[in-house]
C-alpha atoms as a PDB file:
ATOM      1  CA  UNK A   1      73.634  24.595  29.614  1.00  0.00           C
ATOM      2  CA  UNK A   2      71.086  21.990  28.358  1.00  0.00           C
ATOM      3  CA  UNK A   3      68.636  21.151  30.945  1.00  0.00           C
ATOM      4  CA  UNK A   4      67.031  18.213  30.195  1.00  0.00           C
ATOM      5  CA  UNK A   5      67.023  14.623  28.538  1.00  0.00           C
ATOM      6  CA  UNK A   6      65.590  13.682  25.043  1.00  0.00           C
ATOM      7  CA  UNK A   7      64.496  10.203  24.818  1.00  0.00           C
ATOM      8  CA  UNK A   8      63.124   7.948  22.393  1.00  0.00           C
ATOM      9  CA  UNK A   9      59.634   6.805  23.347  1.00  0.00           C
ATOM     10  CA  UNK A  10      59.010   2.707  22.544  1.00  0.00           C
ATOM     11  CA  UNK A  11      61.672   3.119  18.951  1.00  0.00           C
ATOM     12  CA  UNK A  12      58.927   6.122  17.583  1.00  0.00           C
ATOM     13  CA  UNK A  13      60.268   9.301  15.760  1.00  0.00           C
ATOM     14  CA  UNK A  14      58.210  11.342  19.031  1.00  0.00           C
ATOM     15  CA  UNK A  15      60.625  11.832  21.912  1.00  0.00           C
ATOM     16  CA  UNK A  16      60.159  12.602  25.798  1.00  0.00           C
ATOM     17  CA  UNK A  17      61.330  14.958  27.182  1.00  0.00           C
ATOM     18  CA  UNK A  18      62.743  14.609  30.938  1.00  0.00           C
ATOM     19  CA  UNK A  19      63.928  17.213  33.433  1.00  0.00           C
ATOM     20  CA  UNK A  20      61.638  20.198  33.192  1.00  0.00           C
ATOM     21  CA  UNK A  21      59.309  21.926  34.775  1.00  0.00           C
ATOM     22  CA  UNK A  22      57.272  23.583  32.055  1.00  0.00           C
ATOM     23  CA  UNK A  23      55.544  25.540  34.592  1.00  0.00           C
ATOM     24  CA  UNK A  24      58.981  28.308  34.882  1.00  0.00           C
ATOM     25  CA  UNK A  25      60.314  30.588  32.678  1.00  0.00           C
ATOM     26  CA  UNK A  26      62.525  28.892  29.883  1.00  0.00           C
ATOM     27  CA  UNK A  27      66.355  29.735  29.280  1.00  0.00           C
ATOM     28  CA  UNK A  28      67.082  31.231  25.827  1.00  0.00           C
ATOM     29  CA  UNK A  29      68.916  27.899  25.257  1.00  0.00           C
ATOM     30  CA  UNK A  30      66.655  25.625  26.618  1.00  0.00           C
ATOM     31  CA  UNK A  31      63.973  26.983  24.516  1.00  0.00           C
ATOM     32  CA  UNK A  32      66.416  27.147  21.627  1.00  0.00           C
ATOM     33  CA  UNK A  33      67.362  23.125  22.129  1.00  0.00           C
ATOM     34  CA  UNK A  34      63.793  22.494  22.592  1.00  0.00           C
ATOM     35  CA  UNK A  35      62.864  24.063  19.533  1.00  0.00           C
ATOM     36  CA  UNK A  36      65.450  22.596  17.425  1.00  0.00           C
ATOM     37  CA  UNK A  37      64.268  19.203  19.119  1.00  0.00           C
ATOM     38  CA  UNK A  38      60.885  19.704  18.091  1.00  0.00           C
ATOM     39  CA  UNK A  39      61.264  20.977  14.771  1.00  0.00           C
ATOM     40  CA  UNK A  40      63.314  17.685  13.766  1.00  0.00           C
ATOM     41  CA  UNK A  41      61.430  14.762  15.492  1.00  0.00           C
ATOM     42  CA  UNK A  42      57.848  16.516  15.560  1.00  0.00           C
ATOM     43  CA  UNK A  43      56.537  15.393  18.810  1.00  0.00           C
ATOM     44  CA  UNK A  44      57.881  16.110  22.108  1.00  0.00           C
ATOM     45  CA  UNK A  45      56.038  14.680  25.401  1.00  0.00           C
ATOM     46  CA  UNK A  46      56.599  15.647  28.854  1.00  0.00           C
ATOM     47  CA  UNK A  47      55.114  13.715  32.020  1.00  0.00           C
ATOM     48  CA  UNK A  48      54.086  15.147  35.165  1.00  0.00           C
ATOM     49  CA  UNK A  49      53.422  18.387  34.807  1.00  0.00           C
ATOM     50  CA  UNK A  50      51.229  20.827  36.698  1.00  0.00           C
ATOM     51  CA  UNK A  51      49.971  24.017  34.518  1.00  0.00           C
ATOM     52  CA  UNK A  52      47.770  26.923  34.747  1.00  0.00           C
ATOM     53  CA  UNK A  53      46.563  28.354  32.076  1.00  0.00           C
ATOM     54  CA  UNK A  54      48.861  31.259  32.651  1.00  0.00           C
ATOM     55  CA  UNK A  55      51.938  28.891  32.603  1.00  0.00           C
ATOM     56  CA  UNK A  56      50.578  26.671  29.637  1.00  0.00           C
ATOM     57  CA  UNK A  57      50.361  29.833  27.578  1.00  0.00           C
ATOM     58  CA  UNK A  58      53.699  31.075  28.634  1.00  0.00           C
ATOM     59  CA  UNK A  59      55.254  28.329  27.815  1.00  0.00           C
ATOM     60  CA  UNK A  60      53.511  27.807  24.065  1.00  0.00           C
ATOM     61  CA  UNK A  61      55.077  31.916  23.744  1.00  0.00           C
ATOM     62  CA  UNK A  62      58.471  30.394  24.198  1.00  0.00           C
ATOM     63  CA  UNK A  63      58.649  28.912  20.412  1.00  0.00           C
ATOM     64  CA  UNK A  64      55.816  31.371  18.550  1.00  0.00           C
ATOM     65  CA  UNK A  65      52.717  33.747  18.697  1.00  0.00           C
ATOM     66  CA  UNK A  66      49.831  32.279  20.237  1.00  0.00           C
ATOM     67  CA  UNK A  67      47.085  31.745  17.855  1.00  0.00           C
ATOM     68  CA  UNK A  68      43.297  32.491  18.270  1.00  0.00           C
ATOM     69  CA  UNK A  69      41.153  29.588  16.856  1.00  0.00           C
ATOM     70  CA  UNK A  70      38.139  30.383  14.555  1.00  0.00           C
ATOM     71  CA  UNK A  71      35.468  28.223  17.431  1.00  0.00           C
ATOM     72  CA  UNK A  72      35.277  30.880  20.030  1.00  0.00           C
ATOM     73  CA  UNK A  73      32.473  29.152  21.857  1.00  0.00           C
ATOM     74  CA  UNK A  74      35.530  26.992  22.759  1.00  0.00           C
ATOM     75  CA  UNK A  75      38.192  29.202  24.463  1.00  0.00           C
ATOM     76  CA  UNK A  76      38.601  30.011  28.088  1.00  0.00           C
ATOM     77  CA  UNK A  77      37.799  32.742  29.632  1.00  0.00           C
ATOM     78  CA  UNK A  78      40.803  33.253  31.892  1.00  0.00           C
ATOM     79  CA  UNK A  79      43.149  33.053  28.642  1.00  0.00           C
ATOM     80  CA  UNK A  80      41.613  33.712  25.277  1.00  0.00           C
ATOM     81  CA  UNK A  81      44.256  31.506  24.030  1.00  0.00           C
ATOM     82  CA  UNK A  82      43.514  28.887  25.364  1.00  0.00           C
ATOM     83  CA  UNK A  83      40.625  26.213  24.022  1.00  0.00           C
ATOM     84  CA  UNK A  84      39.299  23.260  25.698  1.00  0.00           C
ATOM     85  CA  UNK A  85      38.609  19.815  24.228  1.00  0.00           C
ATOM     86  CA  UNK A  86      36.293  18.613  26.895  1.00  0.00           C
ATOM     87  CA  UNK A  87      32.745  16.688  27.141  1.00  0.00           C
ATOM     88  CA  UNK A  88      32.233  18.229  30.481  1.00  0.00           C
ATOM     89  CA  UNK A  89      29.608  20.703  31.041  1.00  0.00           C
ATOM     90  CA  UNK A  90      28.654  23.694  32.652  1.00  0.00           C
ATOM     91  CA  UNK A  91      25.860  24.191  35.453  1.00  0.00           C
ATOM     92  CA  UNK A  92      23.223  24.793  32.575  1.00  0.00           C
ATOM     93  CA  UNK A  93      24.666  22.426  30.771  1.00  0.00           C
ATOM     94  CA  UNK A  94      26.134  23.764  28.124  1.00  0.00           C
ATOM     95  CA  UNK A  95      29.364  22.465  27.028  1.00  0.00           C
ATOM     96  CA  UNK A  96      32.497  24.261  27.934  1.00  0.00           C
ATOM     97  CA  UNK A  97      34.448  23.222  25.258  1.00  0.00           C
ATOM     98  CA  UNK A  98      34.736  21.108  21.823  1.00  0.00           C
ATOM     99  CA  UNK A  99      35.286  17.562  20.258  1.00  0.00           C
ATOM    100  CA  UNK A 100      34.671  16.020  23.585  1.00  0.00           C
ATOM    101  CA  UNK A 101      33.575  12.539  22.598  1.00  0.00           C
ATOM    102  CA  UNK A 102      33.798  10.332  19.760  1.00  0.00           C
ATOM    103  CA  UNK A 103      36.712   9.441  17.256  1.00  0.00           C
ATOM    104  CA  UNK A 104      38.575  12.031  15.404  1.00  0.00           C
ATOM    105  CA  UNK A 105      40.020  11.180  12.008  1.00  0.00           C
ATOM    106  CA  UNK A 106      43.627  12.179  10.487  1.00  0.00           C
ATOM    107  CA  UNK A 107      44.123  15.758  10.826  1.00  0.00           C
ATOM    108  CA  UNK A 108      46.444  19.158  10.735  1.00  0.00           C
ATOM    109  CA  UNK A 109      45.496  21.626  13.109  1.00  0.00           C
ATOM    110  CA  UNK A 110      44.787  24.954  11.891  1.00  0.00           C
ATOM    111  CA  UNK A 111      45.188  23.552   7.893  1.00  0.00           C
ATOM    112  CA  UNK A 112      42.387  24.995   6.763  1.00  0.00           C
ATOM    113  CA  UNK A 113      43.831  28.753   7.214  1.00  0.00           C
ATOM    114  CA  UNK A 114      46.083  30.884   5.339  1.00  0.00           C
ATOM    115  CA  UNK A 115      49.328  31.210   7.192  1.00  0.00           C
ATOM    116  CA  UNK A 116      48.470  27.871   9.456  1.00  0.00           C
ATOM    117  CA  UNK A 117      49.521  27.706  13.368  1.00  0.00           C
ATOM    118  CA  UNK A 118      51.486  25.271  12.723  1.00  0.00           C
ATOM    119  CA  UNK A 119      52.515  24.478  16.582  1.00  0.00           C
ATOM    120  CA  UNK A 120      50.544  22.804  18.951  1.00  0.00           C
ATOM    121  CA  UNK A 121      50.336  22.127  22.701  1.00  0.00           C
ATOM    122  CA  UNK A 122      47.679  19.883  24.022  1.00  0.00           C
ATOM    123  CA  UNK A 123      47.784  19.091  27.917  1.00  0.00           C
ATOM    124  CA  UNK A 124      45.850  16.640  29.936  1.00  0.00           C
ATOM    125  CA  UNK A 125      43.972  17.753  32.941  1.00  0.00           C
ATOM    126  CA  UNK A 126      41.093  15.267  33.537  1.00  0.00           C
ATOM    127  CA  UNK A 127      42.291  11.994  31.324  1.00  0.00           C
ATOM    128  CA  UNK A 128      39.709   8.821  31.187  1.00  0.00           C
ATOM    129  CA  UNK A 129      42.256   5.673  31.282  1.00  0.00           C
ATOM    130  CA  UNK A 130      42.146   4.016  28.828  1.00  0.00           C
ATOM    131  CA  UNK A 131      40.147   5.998  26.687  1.00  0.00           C
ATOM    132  CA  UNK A 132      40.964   8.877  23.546  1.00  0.00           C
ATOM    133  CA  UNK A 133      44.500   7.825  23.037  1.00  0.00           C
ATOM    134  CA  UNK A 134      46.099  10.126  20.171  1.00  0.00           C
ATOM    135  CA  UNK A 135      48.099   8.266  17.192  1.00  0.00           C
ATOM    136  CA  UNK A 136      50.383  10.998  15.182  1.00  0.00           C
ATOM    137  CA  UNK A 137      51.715  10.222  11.593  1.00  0.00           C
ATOM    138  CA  UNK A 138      54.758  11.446  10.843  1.00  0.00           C
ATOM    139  CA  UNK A 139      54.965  12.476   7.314  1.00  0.00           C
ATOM    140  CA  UNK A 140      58.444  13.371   6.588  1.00  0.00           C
ATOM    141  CA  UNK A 141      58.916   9.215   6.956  1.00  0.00           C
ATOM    142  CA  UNK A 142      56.198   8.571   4.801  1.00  0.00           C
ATOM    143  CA  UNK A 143      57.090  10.808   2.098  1.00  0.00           C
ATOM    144  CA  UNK A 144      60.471   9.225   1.971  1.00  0.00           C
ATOM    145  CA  UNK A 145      59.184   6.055   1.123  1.00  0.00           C
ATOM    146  CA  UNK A 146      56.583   7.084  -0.901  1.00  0.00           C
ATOM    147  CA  UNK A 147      56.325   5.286  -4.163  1.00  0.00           C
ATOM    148  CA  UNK A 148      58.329   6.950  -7.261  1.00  0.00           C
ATOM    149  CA  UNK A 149      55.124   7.931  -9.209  1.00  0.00           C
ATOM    150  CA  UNK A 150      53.186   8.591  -6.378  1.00  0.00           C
ATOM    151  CA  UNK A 151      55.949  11.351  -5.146  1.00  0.00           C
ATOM    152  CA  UNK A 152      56.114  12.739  -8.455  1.00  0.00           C
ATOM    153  CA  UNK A 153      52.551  13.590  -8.613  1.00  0.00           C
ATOM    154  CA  UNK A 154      52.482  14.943  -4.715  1.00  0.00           C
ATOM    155  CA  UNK A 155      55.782  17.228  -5.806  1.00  0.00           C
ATOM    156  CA  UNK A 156      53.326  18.968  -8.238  1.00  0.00           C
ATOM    157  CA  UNK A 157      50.230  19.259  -6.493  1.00  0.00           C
ATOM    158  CA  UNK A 158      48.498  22.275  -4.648  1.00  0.00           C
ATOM    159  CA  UNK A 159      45.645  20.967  -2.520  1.00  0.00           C
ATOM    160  CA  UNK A 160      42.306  22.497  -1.665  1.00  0.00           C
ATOM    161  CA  UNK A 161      41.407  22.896   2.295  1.00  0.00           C
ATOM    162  CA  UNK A 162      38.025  24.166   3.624  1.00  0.00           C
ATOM    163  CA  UNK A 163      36.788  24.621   7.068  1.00  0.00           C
ATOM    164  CA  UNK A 164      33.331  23.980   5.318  1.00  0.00           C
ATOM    165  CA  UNK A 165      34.300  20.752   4.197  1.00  0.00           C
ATOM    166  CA  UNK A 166      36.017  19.624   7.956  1.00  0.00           C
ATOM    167  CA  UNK A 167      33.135  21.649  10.364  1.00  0.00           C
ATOM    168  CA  UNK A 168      30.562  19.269   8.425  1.00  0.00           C
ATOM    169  CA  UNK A 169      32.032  16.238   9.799  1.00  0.00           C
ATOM    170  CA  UNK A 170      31.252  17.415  13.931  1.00  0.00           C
ATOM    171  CA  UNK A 171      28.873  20.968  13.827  1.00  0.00           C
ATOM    172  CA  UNK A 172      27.508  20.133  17.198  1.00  0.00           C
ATOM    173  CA  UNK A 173      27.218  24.179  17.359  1.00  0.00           C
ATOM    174  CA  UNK A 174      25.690  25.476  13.665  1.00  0.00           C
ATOM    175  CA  UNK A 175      25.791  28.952  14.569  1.00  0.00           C
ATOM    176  CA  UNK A 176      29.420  28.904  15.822  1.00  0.00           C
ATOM    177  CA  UNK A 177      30.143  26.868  13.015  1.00  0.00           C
ATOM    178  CA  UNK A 178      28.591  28.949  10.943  1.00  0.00           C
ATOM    179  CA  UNK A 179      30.235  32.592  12.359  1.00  0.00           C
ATOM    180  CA  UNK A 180      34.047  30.133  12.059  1.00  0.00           C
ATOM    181  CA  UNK A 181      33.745  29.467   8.171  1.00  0.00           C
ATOM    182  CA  UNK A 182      32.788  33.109   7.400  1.00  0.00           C
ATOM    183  CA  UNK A 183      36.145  33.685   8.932  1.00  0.00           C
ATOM    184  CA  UNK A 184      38.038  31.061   7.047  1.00  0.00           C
ATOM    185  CA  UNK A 185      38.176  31.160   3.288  1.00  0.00           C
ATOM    186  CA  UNK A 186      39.170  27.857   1.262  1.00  0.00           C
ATOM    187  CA  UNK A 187      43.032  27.666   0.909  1.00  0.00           C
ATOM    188  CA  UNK A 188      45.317  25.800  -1.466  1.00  0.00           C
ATOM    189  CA  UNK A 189      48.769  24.568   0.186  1.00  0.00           C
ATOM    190  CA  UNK A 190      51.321  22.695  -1.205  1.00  0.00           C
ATOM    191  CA  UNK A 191      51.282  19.455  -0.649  1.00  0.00           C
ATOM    192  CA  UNK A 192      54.949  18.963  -0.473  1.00  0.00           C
ATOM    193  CA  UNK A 193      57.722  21.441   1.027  1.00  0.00           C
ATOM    194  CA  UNK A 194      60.871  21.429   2.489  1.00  0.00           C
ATOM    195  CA  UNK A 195      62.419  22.263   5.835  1.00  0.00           C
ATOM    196  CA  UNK A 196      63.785  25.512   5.805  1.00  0.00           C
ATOM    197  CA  UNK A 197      67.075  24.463   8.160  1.00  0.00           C
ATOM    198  CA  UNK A 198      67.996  21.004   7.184  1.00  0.00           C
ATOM    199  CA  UNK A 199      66.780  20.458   3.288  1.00  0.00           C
ATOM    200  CA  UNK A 200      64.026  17.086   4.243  1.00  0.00           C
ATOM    201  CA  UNK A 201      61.123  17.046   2.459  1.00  0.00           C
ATOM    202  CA  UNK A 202      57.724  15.690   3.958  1.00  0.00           C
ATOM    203  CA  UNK A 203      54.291  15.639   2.836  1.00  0.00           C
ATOM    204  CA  UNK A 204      51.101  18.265   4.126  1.00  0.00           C
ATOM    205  CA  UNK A 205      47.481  17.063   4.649  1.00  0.00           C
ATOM    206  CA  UNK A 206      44.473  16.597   6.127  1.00  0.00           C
ATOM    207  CA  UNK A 207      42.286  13.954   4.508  1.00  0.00           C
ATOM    208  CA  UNK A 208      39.251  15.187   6.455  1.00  0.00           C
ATOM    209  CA  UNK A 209      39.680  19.052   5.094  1.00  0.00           C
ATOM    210  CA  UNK A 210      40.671  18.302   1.887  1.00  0.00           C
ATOM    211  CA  UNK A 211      37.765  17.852  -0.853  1.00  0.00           C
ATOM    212  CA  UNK A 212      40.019  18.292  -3.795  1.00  0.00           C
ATOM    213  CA  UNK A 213      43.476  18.806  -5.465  1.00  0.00           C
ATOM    214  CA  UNK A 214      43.971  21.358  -7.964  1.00  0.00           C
ATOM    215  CA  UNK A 215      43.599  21.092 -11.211  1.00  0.00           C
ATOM    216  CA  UNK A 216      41.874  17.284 -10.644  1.00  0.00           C
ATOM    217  CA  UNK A 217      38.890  16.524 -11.070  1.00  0.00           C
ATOM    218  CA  UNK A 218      37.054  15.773  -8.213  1.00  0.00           C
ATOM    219  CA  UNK A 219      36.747  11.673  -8.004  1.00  0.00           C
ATOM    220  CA  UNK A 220      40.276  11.459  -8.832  1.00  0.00           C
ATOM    221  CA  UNK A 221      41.576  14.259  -6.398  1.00  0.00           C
ATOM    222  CA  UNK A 222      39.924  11.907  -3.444  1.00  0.00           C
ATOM    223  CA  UNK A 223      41.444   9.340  -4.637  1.00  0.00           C
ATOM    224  CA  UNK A 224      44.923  10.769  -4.642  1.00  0.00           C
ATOM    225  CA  UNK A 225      44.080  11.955  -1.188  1.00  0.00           C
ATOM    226  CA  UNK A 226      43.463   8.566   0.256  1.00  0.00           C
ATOM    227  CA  UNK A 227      46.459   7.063  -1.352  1.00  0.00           C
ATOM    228  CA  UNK A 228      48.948   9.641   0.400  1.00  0.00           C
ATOM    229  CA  UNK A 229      47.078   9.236   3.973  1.00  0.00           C
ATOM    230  CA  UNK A 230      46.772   5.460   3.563  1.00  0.00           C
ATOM    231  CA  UNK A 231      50.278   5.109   2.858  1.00  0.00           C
ATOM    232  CA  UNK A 232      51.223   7.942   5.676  1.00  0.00           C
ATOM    233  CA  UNK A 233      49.192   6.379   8.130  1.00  0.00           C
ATOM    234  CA  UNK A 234      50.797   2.890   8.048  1.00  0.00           C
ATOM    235  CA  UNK A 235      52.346   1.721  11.518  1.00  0.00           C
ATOM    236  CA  UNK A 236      55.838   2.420  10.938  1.00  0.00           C
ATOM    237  CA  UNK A 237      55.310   6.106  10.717  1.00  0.00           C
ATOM    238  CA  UNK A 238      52.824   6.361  13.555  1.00  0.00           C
ATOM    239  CA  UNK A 239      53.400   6.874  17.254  1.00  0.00           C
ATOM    240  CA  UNK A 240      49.983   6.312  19.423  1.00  0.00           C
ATOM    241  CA  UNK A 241      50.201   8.687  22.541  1.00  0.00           C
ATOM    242  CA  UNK A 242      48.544   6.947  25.865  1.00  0.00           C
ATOM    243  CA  UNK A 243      47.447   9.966  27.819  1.00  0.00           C
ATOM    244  CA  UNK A 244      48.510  10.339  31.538  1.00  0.00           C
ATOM    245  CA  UNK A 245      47.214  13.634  33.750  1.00  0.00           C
ATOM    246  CA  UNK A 246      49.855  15.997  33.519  1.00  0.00           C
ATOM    247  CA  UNK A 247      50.731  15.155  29.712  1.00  0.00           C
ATOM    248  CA  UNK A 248      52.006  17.870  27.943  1.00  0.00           C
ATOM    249  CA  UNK A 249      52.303  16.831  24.327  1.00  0.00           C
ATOM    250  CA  UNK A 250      53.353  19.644  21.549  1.00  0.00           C
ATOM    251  CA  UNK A 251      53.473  18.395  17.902  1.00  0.00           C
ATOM    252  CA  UNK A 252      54.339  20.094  14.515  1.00  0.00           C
ATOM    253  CA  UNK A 253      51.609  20.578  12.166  1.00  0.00           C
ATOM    254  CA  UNK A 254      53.890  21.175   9.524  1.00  0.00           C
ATOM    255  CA  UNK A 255      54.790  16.994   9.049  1.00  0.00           C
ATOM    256  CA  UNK A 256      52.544  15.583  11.493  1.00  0.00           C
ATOM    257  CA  UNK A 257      48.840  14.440  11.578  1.00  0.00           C
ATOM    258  CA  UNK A 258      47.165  13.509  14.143  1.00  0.00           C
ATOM    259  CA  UNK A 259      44.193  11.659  15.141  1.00  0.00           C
ATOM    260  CA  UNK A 260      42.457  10.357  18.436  1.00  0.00           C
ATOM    261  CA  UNK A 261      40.402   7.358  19.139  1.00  0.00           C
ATOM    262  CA  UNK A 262      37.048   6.598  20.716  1.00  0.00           C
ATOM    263  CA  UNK A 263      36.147   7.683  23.840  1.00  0.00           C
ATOM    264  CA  UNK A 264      33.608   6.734  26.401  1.00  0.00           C
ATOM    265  CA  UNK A 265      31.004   9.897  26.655  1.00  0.00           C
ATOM    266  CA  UNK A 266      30.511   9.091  29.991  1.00  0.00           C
ATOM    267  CA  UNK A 267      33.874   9.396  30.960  1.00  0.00           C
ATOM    268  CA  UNK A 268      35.209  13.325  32.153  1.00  0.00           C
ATOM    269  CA  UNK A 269      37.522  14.295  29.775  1.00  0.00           C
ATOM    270  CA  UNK A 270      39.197  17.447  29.723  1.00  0.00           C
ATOM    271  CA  UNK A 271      42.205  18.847  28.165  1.00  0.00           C
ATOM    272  CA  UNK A 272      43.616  22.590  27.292  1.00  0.00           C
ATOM    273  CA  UNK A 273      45.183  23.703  23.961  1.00  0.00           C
ATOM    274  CA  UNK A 274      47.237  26.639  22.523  1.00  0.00           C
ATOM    275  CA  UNK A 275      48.340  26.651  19.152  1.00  0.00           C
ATOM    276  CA  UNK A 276      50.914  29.315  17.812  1.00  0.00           C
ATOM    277  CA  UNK A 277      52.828  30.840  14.356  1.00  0.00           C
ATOM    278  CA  UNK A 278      56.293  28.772  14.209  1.00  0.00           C
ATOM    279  CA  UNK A 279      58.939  30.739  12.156  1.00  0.00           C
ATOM    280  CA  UNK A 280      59.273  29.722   8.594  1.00  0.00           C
ATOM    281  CA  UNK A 281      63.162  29.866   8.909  1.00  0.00           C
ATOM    282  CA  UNK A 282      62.823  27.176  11.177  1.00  0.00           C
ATOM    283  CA  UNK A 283      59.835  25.199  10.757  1.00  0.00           C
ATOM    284  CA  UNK A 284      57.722  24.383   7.370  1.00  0.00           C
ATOM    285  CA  UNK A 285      54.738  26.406   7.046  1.00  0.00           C
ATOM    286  CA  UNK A 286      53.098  25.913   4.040  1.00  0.00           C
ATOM    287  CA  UNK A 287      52.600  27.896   0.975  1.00  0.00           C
ATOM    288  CA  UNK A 288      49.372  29.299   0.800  1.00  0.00           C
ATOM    289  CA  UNK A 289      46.917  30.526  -2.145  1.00  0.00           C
ATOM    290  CA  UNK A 290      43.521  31.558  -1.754  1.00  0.00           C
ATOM    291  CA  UNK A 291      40.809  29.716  -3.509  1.00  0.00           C
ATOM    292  CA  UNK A 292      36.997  29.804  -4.589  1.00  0.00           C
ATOM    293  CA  UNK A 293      34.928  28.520  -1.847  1.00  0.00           C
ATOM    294  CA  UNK A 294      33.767  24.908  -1.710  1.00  0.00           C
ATOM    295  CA  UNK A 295      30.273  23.758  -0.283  1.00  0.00           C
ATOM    296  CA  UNK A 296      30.244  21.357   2.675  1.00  0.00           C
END
């Protein structure tokens, strides 16, 4: 038996999800529905919830194997994975987490790996209103109606991700940042796949970890770049997530970007992550070759 309701949220692809307490144990077919759910649409949001760590984690097992993140200096230290994306501090005041204040541009989570986390859970303990909402892109729509020569070109292409290339954009921590790209190799993905289930095809990227395509030269590989995220950023594609306490939001990595807008730094802000491994029989992961390293 199903237990809960999937509804549209204001005509977006992202649905709510209503009935559940994510703090208890799934069902085998309430995770199953849930994971079919999320695999098609991308984005699933549930209100009012109230999570330990210990419960957030649980839950985030349900659909994959938790992932470890490269930025150590931002994990808990109750559940290793678990990271917080916070501009709070600690007593010596040292932050206790990452990205805490500022705008974030288009991005994949995890992208920059081999073998990407593609699955991500993101909930909202101490929210500023009005402040840091989170726009997603959803990128099997915008492939779809992607121009005719412009698809033909992104069916071909491989592009290049680096963690060097991203961490330059907000190394707040050099040595951490440092110790996180010695773990984490440039990558080449595809930058089109298919779902493994149902046959659609959407678009991978990650403007802000991508400095080239393969086999481009370097001028016209940005260029190509910007095209796709311009055109996969356009308002029909997006939904823009207005955070509540108690959000938990999970997305797909493997046709969704993400970004979040600008926050007040004075405002507390904290919220907990977990990323996992989806299956590859039932969500896209990308392909994956390794490549030379590129300099930030």
């Amino acid at each position: 038996m199903i237990e809960f309701e999937l509804l549209p949220i204001a005509n977006s692809f992202a649905r709510e999800v209503r009935g559940l307490d994510c703090s208890q144990p799934l069902s085998p077919g309430t995770a199953k529905a849930l994971q079919q759910a999320w695999s098609r649409h991308g984005v699933l949001v549930f209100r009012g919830q109230l999570l330990e760590e210990e419960a957030l984690v649980r839950f985030s097992e349900a659909f994959g194997e938790p992932d470890r993140v490269v930025r150590e200096d931002w994990a808990s230290r109750k559940q290793s994975a678990v990271i917080y994306i916070s501009n709070l501090l600690d007593r010596n005041g040292t932050a206790i987490g990452g990205l805490g204040a500022g705008e974030i541009t288009w991005h994949s989570d995890q992208s920059y790996q081999a073998d990407p986390a593609t699955g991500s859970f993101l909930y909202g303990v101490e929210i500023p209103e009005g402040h840091g909402e989170t726009e997603f892109a959803n990128l099997r729509l915008a492939y779809e109606t992607l121009p005719a020569p412009l698809k033909a070109r992104a069916d071909r292409a491989w592009g290049l991700f680096s963690y060097a290339y991203r961490s330059a954009a907000y190394d707040e921590n050099p040595e951490a940042s440092a110790r996180a790209r010695a773990k984490s190799p440039d990558v080449l993905h595809k930058l089109v796949n298919r779902h493994p289930a149902e046959g659609w095809a959407a678009l991978y990227l990650d403007p802000g970890t991508m400095p080239g395509v393969e086999g481009m030269a370097d001028a016209d590989a940005r260029a190509f770049i910007q095209e796709l995220a311009d055109h996969a950023t356009q308002p029909p594609f997006v939904y823009r997530h207005e955070w509540r306490m108690g959000d938990l939001v999970m997305w797909d990595n493997g046709f969704t970007l993400h970004r979040r807008g600008v926050l007040d730094p004075a405002a507390p802000r904290l919220l907990k992550r977990t990323t996992v491994k989806l299956s590859p029989e039932q969500h896209i992961v990308p392909p994956t070759r390794l490549s030379e390293p590129v300099s930030a």
